[in-house]
Protein backbone atom coordinates (compact mmCIF):
# COMPACT_ATOMS: atom_id res chain seq x y z
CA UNK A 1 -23.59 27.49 -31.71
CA UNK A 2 -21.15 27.89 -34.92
CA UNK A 3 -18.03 25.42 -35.05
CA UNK A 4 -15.62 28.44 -33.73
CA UNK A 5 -17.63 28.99 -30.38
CA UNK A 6 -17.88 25.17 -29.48
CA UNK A 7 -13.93 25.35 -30.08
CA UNK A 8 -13.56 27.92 -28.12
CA UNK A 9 -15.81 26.80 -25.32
CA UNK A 10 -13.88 22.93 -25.46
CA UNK A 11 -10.77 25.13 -24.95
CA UNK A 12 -12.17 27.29 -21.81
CA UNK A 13 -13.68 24.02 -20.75
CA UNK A 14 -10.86 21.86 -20.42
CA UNK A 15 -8.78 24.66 -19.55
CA UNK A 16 -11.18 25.54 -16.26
CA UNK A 17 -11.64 21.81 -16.01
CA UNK A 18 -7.57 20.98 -15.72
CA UNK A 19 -7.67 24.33 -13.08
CA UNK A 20 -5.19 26.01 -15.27
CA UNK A 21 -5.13 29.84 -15.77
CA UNK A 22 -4.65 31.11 -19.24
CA UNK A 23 -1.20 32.19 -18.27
CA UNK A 24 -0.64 28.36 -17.77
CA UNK A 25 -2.54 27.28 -20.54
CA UNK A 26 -0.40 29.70 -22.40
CA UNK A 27 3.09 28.51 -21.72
CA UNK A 28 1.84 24.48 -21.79
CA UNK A 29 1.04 25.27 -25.48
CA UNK A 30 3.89 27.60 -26.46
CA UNK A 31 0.91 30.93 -27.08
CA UNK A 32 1.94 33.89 -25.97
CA UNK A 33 -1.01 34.76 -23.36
CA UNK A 34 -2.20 37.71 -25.60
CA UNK A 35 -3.11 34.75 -28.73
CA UNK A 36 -4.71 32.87 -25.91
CA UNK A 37 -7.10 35.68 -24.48
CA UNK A 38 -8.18 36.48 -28.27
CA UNK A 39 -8.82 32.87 -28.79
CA UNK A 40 -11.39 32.67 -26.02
CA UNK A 41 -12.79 35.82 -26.16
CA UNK A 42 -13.78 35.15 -29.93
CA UNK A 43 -11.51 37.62 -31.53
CA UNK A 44 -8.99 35.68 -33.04
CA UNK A 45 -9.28 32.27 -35.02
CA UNK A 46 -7.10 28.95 -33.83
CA UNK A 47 -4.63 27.68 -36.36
CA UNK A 48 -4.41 24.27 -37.55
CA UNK A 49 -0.68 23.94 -35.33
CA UNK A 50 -2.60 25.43 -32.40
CA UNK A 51 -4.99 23.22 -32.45
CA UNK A 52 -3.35 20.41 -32.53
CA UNK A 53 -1.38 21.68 -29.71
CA UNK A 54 -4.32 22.31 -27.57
CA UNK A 55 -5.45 18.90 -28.40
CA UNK A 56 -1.70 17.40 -27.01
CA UNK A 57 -2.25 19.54 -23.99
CA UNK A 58 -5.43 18.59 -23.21
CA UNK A 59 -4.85 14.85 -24.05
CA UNK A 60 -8.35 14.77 -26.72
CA UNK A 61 -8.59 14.50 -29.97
CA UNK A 62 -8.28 17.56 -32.78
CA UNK A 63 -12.20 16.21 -33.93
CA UNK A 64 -12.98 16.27 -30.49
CA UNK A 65 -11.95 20.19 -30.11
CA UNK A 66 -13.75 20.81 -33.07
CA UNK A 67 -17.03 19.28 -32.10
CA UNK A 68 -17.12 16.21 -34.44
CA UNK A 69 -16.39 13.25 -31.81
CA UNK A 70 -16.62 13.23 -27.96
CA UNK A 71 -13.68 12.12 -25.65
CA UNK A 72 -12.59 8.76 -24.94
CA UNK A 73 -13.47 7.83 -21.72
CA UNK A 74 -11.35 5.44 -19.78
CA UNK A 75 -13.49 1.97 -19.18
CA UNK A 76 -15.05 1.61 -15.75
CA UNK A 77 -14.74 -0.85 -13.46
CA UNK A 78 -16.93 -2.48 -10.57
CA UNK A 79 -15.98 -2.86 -6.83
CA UNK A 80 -15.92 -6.87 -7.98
CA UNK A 81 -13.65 -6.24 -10.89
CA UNK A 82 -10.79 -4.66 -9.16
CA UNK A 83 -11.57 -7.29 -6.38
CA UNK A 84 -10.26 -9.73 -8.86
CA UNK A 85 -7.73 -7.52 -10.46
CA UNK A 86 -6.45 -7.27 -7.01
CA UNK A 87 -6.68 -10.97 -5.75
CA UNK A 88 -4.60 -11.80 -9.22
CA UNK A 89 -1.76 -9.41 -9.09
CA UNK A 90 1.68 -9.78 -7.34
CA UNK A 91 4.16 -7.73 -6.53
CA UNK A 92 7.01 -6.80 -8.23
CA UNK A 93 9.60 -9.45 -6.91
CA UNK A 94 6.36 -12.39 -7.32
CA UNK A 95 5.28 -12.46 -3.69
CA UNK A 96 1.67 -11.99 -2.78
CA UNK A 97 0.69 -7.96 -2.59
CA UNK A 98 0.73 -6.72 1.02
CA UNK A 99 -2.88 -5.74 2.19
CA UNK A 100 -1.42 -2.33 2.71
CA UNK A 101 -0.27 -1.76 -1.15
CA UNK A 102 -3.58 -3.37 -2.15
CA UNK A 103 -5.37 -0.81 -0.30
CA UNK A 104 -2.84 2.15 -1.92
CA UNK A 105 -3.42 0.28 -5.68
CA UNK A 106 -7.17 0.21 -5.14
CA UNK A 107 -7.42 3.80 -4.03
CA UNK A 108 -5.42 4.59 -7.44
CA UNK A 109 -7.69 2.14 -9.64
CA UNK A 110 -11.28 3.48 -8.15
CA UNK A 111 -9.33 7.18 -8.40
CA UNK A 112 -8.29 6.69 -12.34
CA UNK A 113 -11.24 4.45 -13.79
CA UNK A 114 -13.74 4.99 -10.96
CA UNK A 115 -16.12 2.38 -9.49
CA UNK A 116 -19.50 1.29 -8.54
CA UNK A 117 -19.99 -0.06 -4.56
């Protein structure tokens, strides 16, 4: 696979991956959805401003589009570590956390950074 397909197979990727349509993908990156279609279907080549807007959009690197460097992936956390997280924060106004909003923040944490039972 040549440097252009894995670019545009990143951009179909995250595209599918974010459940956008092109149309979406289209107006998130300023493309009119025309550009876009000939981008993925291999008939047109991304410029260097287009590429660095799908790489805003999607929130990765421009080397990571292009195949030289993989995503950052947030850090992940055990069942023990937000445990602790938990049993060490306070609320906003400095009294203890309610067992209710630790239950919503550790629904969030395990959500954004996932977590091992």
């Amino acid at each position: 696979m040549d440097n252009e397909d894995l670019l545009r197979n990143r951009i179909i990727n995250l595209r599918e991956q974010n459940n956008w349509t092109q149309a979406q993908l289209a107006k998130k990156t300023g493309l009119d959805n025309t550009k876009l279609s000939k981008i993925e279907n291999g008939t047109r080549r991304v410029t260097s401003d287009e590429l660095n807007k799908f790489a805003e959009v999607f929130d990765v690197s421009s080397d990571y589009l292009l195949g030289r460097d993989e995503p950052k992936k947030p850090p992940h956390y055990t069942s023990a570590d937000l445990d602790e997280m938990l049993n060490n924060a306070m609320s906003f106004d400095g009294k203890p956390m309610t067992d209710h909003d630790r239950e919503v923040i550790r629904a969030y944490l395990e959500g954004k950074f996932g977590s091992n039972q």
